[in-house]
C-alpha atoms as a PDB file:
ATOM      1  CA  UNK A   1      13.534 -83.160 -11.143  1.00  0.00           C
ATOM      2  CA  UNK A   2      11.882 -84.421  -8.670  1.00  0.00           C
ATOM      3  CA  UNK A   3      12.605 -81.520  -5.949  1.00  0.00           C
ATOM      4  CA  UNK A   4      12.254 -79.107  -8.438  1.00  0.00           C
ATOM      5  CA  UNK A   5       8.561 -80.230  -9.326  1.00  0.00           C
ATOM      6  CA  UNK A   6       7.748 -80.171  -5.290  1.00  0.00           C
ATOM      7  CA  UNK A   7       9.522 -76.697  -4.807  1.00  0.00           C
ATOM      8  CA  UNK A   8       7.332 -74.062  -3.658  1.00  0.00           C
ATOM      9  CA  UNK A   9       6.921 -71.083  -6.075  1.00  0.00           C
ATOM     10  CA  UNK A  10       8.734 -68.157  -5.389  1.00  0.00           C
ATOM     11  CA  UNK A  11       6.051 -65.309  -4.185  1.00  0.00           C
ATOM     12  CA  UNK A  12       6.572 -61.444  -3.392  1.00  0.00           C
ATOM     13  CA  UNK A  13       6.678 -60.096  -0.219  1.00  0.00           C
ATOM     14  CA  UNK A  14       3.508 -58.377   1.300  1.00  0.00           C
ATOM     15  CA  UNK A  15       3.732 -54.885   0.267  1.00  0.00           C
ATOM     16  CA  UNK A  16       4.730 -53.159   3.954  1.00  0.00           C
ATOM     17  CA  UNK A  17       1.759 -50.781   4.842  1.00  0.00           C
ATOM     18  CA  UNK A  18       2.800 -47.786   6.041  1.00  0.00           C
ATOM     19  CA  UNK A  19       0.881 -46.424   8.799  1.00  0.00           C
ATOM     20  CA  UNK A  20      -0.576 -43.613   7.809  1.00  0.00           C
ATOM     21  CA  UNK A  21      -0.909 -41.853  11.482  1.00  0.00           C
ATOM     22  CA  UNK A  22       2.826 -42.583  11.813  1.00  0.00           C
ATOM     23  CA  UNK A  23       3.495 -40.181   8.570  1.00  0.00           C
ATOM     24  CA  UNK A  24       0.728 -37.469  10.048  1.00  0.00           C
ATOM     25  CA  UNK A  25       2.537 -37.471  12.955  1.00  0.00           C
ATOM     26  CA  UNK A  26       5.972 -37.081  11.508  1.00  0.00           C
ATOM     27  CA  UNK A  27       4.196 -34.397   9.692  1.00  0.00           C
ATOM     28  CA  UNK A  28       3.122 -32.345  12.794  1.00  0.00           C
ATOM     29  CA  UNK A  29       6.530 -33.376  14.410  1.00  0.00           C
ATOM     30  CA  UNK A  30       8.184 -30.903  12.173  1.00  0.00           C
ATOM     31  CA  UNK A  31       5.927 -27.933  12.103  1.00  0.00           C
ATOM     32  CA  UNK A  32       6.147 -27.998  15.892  1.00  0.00           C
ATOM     33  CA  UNK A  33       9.000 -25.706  15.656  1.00  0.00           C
ATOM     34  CA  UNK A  34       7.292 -23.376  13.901  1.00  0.00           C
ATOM     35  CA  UNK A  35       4.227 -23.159  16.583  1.00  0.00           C
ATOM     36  CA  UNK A  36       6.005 -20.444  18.738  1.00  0.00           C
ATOM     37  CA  UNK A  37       6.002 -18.078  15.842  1.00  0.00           C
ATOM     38  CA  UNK A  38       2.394 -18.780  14.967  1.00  0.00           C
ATOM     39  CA  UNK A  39       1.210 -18.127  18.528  1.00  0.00           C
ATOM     40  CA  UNK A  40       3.483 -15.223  18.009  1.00  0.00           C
ATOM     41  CA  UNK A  41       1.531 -13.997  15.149  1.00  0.00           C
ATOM     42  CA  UNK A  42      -1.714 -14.742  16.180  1.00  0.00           C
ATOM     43  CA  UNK A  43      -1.070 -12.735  19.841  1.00  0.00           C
ATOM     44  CA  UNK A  44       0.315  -9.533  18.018  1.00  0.00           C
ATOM     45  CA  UNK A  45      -1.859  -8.893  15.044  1.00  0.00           C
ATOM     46  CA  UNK A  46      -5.534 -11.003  15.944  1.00  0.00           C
ATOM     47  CA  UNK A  47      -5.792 -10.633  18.844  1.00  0.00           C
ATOM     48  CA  UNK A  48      -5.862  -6.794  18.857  1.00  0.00           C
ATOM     49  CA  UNK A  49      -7.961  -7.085  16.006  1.00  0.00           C
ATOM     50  CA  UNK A  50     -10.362  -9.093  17.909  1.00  0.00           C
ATOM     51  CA  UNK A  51     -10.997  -7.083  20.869  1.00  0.00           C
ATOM     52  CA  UNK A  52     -11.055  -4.054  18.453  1.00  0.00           C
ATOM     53  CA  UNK A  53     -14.267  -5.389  17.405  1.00  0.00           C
ATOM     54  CA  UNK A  54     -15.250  -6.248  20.720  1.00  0.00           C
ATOM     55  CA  UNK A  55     -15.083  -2.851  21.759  1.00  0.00           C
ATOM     56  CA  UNK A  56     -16.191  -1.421  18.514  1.00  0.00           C
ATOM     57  CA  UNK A  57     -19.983  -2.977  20.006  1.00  0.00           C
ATOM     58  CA  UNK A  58     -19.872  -0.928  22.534  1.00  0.00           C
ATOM     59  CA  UNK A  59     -20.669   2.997  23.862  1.00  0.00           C
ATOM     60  CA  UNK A  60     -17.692   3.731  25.954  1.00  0.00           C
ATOM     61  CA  UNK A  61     -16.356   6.865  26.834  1.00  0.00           C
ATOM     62  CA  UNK A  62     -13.619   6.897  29.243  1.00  0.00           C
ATOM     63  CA  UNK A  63     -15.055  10.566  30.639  1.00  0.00           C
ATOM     64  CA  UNK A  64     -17.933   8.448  31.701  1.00  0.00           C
ATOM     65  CA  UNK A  65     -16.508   4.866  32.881  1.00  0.00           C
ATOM     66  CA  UNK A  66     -20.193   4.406  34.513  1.00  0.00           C
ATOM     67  CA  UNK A  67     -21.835   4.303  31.305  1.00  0.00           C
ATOM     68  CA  UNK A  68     -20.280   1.696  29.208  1.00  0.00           C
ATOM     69  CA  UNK A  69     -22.798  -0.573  27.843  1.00  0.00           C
ATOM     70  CA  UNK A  70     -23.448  -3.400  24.788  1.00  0.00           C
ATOM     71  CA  UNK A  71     -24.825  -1.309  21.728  1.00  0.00           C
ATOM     72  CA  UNK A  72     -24.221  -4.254  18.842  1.00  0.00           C
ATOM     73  CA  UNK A  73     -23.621  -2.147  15.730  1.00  0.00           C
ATOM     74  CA  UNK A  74     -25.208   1.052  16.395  1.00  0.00           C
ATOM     75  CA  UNK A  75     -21.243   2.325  16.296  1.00  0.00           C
ATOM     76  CA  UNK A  76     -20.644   1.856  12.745  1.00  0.00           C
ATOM     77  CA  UNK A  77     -24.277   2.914  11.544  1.00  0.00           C
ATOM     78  CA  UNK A  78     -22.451   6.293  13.363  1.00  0.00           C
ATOM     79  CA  UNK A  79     -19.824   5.850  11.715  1.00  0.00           C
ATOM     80  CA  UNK A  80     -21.426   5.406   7.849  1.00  0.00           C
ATOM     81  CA  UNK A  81     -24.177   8.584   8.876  1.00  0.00           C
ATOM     82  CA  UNK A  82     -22.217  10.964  10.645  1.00  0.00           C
ATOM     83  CA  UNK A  83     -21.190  14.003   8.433  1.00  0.00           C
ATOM     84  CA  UNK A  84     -17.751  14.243  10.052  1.00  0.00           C
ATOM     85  CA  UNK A  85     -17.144  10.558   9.742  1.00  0.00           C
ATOM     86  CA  UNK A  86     -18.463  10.320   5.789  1.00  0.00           C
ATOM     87  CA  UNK A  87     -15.835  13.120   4.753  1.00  0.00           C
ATOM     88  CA  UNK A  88     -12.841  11.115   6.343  1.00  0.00           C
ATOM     89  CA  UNK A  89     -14.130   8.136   4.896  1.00  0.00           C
ATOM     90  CA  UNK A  90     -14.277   9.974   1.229  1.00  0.00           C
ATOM     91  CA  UNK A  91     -11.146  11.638   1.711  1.00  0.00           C
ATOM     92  CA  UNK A  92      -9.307   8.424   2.725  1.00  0.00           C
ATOM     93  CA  UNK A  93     -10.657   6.901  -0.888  1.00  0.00           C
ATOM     94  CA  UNK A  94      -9.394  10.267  -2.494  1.00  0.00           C
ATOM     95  CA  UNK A  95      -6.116  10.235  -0.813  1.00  0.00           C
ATOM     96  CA  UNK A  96      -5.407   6.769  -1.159  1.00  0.00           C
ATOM     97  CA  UNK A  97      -6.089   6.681  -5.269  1.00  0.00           C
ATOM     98  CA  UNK A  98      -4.244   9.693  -6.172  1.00  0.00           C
ATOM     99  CA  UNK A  99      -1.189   8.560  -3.899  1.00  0.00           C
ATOM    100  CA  UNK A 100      -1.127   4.936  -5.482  1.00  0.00           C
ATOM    101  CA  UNK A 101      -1.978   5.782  -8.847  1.00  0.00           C
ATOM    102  CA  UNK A 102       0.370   8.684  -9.562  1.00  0.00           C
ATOM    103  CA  UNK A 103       3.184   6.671  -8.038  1.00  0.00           C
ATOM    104  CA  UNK A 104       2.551   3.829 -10.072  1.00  0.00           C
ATOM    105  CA  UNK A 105       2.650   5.954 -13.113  1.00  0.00           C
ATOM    106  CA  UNK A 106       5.878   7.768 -12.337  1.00  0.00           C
ATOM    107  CA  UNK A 107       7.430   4.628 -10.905  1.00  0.00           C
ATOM    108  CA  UNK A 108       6.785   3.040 -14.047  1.00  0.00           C
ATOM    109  CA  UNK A 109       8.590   5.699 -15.929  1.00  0.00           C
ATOM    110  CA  UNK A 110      11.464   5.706 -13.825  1.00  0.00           C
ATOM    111  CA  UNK A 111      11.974   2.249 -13.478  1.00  0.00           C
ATOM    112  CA  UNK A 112      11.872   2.217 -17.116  1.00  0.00           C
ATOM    113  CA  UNK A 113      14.655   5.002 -17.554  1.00  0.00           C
ATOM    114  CA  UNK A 114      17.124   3.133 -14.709  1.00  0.00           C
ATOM    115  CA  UNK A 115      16.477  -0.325 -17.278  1.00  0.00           C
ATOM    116  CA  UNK A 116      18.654   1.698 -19.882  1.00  0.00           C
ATOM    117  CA  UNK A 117      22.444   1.314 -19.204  1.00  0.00           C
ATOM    118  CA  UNK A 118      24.295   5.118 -18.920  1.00  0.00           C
ATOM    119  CA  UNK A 119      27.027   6.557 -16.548  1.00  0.00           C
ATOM    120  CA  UNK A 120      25.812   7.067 -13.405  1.00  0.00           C
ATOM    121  CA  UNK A 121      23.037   4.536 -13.138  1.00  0.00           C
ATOM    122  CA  UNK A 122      23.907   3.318  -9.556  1.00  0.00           C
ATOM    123  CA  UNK A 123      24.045   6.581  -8.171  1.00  0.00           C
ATOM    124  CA  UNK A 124      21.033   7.472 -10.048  1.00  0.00           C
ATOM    125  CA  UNK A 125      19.338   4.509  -8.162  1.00  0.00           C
ATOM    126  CA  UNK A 126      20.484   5.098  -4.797  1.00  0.00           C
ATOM    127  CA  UNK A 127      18.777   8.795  -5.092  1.00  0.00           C
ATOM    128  CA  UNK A 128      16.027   7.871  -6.456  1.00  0.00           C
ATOM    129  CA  UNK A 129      15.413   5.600  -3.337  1.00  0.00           C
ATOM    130  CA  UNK A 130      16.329   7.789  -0.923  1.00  0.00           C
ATOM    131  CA  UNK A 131      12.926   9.076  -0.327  1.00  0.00           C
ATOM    132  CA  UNK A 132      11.448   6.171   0.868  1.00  0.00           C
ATOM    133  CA  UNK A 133      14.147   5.879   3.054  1.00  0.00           C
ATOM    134  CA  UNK A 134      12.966   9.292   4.705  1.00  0.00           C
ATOM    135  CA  UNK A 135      10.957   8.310   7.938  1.00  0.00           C
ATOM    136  CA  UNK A 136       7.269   9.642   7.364  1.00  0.00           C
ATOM    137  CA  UNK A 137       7.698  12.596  10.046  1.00  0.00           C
ATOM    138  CA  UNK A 138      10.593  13.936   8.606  1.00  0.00           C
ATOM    139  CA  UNK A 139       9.445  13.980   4.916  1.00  0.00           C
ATOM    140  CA  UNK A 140       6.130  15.188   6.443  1.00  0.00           C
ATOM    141  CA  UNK A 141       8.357  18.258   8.230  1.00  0.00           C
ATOM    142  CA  UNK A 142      10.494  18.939   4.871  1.00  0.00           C
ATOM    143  CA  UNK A 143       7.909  19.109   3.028  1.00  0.00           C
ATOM    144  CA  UNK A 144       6.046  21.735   5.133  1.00  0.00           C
ATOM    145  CA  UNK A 145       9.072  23.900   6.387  1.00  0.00           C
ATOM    146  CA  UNK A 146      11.295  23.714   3.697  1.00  0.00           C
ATOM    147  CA  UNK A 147       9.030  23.595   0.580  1.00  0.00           C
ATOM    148  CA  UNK A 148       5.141  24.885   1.297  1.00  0.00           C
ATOM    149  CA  UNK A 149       6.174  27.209   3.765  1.00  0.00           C
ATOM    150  CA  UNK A 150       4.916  30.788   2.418  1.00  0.00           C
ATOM    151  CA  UNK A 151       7.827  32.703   3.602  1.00  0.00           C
ATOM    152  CA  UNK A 152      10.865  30.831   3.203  1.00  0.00           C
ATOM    153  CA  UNK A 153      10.054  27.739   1.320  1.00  0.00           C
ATOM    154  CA  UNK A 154      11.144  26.613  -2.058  1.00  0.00           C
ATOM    155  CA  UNK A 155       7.712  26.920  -4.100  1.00  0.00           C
ATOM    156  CA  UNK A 156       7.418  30.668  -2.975  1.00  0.00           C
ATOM    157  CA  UNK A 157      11.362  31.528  -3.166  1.00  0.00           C
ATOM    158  CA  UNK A 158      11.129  29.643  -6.820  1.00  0.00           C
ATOM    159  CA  UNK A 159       8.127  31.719  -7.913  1.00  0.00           C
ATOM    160  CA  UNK A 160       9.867  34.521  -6.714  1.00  0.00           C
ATOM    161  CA  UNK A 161      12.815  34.239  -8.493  1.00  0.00           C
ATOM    162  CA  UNK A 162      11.281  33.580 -11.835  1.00  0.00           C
ATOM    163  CA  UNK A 163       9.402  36.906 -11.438  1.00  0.00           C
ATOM    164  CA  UNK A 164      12.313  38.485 -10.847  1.00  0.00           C
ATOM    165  CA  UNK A 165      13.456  37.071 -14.222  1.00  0.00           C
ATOM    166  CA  UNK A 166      10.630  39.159 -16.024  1.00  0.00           C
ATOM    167  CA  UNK A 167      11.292  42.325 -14.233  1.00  0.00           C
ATOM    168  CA  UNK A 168       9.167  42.422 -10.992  1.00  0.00           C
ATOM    169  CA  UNK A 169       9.815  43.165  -7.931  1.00  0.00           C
ATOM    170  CA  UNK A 170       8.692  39.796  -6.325  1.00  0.00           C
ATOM    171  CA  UNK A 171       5.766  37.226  -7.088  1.00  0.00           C
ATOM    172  CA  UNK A 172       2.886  36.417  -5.024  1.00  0.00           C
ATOM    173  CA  UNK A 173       3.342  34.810  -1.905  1.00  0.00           C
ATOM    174  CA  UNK A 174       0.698  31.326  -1.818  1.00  0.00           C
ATOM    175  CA  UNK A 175       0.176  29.294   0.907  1.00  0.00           C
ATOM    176  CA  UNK A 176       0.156  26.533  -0.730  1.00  0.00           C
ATOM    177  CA  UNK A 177      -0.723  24.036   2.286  1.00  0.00           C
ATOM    178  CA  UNK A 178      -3.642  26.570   3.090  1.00  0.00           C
ATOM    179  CA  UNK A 179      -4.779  26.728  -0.762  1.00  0.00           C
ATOM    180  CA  UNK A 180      -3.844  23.651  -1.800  1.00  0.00           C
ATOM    181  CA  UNK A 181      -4.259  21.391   1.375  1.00  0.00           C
ATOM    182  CA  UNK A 182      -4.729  17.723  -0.687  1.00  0.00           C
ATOM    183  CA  UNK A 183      -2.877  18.091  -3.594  1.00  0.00           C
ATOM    184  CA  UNK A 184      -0.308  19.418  -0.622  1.00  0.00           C
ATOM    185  CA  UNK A 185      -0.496  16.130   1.301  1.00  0.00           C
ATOM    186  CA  UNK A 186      -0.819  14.089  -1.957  1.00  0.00           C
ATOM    187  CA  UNK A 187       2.156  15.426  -3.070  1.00  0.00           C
ATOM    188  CA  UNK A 188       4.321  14.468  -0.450  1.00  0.00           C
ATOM    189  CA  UNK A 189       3.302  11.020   0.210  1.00  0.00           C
ATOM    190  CA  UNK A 190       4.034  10.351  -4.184  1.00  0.00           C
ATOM    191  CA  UNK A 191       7.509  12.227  -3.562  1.00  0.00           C
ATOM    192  CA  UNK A 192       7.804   9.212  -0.788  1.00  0.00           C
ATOM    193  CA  UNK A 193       6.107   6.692  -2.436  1.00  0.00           C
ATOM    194  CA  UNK A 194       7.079   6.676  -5.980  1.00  0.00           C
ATOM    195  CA  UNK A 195      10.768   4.993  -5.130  1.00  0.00           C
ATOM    196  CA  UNK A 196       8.429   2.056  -3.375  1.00  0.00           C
ATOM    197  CA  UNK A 197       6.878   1.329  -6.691  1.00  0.00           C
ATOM    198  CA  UNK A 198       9.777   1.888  -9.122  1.00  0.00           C
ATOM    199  CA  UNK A 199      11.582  -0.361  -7.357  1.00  0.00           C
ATOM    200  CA  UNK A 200       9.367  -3.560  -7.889  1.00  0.00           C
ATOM    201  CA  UNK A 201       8.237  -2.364 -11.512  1.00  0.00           C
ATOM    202  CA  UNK A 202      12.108  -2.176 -12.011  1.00  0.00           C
ATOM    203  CA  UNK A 203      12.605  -5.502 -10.772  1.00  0.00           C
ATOM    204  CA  UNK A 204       9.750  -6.944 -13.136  1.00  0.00           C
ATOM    205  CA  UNK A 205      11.252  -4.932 -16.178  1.00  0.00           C
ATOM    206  CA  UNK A 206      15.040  -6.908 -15.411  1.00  0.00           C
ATOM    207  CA  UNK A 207      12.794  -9.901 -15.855  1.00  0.00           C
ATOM    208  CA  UNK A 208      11.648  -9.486 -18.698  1.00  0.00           C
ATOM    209  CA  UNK A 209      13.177 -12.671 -21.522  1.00  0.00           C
ATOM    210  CA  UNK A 210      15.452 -10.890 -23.539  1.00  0.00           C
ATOM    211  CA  UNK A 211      14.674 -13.706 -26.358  1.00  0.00           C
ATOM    212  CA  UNK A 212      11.095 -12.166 -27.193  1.00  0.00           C
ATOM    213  CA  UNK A 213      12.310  -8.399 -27.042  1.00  0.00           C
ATOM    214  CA  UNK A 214      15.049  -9.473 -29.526  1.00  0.00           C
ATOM    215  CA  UNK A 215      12.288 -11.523 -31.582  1.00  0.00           C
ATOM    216  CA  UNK A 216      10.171  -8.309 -31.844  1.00  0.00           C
ATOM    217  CA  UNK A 217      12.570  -6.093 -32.465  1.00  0.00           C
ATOM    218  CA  UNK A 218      13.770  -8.176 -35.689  1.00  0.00           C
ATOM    219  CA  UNK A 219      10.159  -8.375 -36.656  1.00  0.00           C
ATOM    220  CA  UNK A 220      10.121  -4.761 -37.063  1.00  0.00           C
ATOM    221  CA  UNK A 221       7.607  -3.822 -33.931  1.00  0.00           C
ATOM    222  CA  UNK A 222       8.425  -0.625 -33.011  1.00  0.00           C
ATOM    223  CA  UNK A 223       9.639   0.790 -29.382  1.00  0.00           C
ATOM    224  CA  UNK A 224       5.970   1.557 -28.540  1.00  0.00           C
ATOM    225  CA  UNK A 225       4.293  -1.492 -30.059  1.00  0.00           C
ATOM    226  CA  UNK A 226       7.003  -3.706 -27.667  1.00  0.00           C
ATOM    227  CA  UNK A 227       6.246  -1.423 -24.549  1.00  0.00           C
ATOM    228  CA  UNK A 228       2.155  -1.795 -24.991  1.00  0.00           C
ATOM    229  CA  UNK A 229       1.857  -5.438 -26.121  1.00  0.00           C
ATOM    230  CA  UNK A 230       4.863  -7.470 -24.356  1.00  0.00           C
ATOM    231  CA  UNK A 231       6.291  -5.400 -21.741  1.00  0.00           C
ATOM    232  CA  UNK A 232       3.423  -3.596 -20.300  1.00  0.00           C
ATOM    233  CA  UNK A 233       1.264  -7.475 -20.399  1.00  0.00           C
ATOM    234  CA  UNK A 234       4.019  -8.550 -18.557  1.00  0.00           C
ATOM    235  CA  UNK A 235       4.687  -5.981 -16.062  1.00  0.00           C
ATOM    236  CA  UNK A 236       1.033  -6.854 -14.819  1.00  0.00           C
ATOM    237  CA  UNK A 237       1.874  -8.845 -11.706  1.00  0.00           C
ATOM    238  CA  UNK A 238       4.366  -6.606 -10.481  1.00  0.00           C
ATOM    239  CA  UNK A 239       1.898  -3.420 -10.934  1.00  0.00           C
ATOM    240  CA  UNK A 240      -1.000  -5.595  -8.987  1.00  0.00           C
ATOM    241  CA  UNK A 241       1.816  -6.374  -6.526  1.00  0.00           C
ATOM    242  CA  UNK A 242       2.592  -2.529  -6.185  1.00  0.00           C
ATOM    243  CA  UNK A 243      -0.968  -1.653  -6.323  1.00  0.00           C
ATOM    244  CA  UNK A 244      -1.687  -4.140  -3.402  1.00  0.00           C
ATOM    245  CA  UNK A 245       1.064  -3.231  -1.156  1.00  0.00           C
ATOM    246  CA  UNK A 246       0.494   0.475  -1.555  1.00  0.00           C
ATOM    247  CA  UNK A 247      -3.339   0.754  -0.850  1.00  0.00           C
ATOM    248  CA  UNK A 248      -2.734  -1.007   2.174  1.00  0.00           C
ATOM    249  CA  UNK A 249      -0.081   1.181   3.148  1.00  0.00           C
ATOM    250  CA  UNK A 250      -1.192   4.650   2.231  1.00  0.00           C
ATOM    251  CA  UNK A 251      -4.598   3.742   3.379  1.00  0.00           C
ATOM    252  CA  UNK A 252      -3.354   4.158   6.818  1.00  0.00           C
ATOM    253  CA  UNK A 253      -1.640   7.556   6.541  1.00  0.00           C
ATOM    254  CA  UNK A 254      -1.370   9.561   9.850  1.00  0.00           C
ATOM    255  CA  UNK A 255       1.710  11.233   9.306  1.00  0.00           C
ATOM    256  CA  UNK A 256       1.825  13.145   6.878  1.00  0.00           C
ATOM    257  CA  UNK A 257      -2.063  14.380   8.078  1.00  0.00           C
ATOM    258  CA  UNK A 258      -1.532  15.198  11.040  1.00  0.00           C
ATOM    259  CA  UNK A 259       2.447  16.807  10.554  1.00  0.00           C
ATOM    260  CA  UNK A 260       1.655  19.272   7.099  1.00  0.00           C
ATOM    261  CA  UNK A 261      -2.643  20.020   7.533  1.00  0.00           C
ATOM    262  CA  UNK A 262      -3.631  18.739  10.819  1.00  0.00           C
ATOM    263  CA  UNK A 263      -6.395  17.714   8.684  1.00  0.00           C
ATOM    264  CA  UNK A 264      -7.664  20.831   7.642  1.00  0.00           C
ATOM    265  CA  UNK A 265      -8.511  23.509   6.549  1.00  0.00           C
ATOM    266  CA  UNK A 266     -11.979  22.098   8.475  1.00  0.00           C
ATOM    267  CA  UNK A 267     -12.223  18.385   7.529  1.00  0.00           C
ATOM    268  CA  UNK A 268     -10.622  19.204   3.873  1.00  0.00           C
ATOM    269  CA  UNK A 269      -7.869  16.112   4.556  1.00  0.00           C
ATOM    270  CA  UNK A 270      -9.059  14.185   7.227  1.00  0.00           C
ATOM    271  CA  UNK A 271      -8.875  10.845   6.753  1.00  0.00           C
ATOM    272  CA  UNK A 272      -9.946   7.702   8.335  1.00  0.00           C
ATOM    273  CA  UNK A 273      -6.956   7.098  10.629  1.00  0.00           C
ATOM    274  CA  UNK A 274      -6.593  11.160  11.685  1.00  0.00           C
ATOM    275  CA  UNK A 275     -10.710  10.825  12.521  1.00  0.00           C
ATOM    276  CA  UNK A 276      -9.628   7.694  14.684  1.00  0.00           C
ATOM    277  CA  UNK A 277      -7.178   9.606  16.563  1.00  0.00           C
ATOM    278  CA  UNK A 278      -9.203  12.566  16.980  1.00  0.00           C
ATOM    279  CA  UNK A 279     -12.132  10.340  18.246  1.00  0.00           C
ATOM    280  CA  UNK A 280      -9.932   8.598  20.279  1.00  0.00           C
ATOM    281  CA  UNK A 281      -7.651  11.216  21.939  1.00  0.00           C
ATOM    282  CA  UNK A 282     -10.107  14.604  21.783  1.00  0.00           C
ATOM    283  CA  UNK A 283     -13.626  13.155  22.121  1.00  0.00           C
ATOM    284  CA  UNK A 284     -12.514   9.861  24.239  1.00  0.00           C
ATOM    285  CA  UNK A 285     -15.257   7.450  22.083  1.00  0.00           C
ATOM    286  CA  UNK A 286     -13.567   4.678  22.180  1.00  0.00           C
ATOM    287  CA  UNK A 287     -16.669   2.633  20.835  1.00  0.00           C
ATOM    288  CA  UNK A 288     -16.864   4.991  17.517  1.00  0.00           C
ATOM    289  CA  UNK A 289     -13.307   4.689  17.121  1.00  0.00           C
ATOM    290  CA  UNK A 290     -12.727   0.969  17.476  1.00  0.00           C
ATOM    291  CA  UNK A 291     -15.689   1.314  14.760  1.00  0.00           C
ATOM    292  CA  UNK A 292     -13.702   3.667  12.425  1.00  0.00           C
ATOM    293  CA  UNK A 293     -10.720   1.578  12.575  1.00  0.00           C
ATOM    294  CA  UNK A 294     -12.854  -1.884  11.300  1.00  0.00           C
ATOM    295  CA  UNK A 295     -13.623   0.354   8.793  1.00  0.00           C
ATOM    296  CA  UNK A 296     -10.438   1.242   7.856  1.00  0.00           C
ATOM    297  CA  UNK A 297      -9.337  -2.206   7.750  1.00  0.00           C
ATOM    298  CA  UNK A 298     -12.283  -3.531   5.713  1.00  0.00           C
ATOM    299  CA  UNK A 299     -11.823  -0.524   3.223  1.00  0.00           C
ATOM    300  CA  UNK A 300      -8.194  -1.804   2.445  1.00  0.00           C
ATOM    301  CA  UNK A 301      -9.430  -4.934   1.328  1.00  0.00           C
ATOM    302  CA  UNK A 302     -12.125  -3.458  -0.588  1.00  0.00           C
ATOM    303  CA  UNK A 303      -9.978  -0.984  -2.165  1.00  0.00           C
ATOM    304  CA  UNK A 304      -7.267  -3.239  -3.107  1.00  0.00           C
ATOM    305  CA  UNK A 305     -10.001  -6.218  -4.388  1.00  0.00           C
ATOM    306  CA  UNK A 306     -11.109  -3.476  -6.796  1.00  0.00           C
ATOM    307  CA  UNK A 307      -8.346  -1.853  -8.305  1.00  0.00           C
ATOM    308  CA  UNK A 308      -6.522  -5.869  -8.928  1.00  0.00           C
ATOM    309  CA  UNK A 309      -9.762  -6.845 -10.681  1.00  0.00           C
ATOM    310  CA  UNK A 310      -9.919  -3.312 -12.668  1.00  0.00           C
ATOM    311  CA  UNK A 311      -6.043  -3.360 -13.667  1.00  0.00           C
ATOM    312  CA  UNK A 312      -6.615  -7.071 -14.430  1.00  0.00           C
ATOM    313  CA  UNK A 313      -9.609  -6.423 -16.879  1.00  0.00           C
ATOM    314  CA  UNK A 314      -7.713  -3.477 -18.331  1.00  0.00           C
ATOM    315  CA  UNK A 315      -4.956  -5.880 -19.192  1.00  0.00           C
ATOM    316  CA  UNK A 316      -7.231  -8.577 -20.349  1.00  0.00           C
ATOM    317  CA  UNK A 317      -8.570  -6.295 -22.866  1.00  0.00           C
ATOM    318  CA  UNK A 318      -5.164  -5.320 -23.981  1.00  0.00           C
ATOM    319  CA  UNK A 319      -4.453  -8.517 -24.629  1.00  0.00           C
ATOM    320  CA  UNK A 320      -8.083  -9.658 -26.548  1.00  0.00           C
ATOM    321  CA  UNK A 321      -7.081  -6.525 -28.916  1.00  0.00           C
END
């Protein structure tokens, strides 16, 4: 009794600290691997961005190496006044909308038709992709030899035909890159772009939960009522994703510009990028061009801010109703 009464109480060990350099350390020990690919990054895509806008504050012509001089922003005040310049920049905005939205709306509906089960669907697929598989050139050069040429290209030898049909000799013959020379370049980039955004709608549709389709269905909504108030609701990311991705894409067309129009007739379908290369490579103003292409860049983010927050209120208001 006696040792037990003098017998120290039992007491819990000190809680061990732990340093917390040591685990901030450990920390930067493993992302250390990682730091050539940053550097990487940083070397191939800010850097060039960086002395873009160096140069974009200057007057440089390379015809005149004598003359290069600091002129802070007096580039892009050129760039927002001159007529030229304001046409590209309007049909860039043109360009890019019609592209993006008229893919998104017949990606929808095709992604929506390959969701169905039917014979064939995989090879229906693989077609349907193939166009975006095309390298930008090449669908540039079918589309203007092969379809919009006046003489021997499908529109014309289709029109002809059907004339034909009704008893005349031949139809008219259109040149349709000459008549039509945006809806003509518009064209072609949503025969090349349309695959792009039924493929990630299509992905978003296989997503869906089968659970509330079946849960509608059995409370008697209709096909419509389940497309507009549960699919279409929750299709949303995947149309901001395609949205995104394909403003900041088309937004730097040069292709297709320069291959079918050359960016005429005049400036009809200049854009941004063909004005860059055409101040760059014909008038040798490296300053104005640099300018033009912060321009471009800053436009994609505009462009693709606005239409998010505009599908995004759209949907909201969809889903208020």
């Amino acid at each position: 009794m006696h040792d037990h009464a003098h017998r120290t109480p039992k007491t819990a060990p000190p809680p061990v600290r732990i340093r917390k350099s040591s685990g901030t350390a450990a920390k930067w020990k493993r992302r250390i691997p990682l730091l050539p690919a940053l550097i990487f990054t940083i070397v191939v895509t800010q850097l060039p961005f960086v002395a873009t806008l160096i140069i974009s504050t200057f007057q440089w012509n390379i015809l005149r190496p004598g003359e290069r001089h600091f002129v802070g922003l007096s580039n892009f005040s050129f760039v927002f006044t001159d007529e030229r310049l304001r046409t590209a920049v309007l049909n860039t905005v043109v360009l890019t909308a019609s592209v993006v939205v008229i893919s998104v709306i017949l990606g929808l509906g095709l992604a929506m038709l390959l969701d169905r089960r039917f014979a064939g669907r995989g090879l229906a697929r693989t077609l349907l992709i193939a166009p975006f598989l095309v390298m930008p050139v090449a669908a540039a050069l079918l589309w203007k030899h092969a379809i919009y040429n006046p003489d021997y290209g499908l529109l014309n030898g289709t029109l002809n035909a059907v004339y034909r049909l009704f008893g005349a000799d031949n139809g008219p013959t259109v040149d349709w890159i000459s008549s039509y020379p945006m809806p003509a370049v518009v064209i072609s980039l949503v025969w090349q772009w349309t695959p792009f955004m039924m493929l990630i709608l299509l992905a978003g549709l296989q997503a869906q939960p089968g659970d509330v389709l079946e849960a509608a269905r059995m409370d008697g909504a209709s096909a419509l009522q389940t497309f507009r108030h549960i699919t279409l609701p929750h299709l949303r990311q995947y149309i901001e994703l395609g949205v995104l991705l394909g403003t900041i894409y088309v937004v730097q067309t040069f292709d297709a510009v320069f291959t079918i129009t050359q960016g005429g007739p005049g400036s009809q379908t200049t854009n941004l990028p063909y004005e860059i290369y055409m101040t760059m490579f014909r008038k040798y103003e490296y300053g104005e061009a640099a300018a033009a292409g912060v321009v471009v860049v800053l436009g994609a983010f505009v462009i693709a801010t606005f239409a998010l927050r505009t599908i995004a209120s759209l949907f909201r208001e969809e889903v208020s109703r």
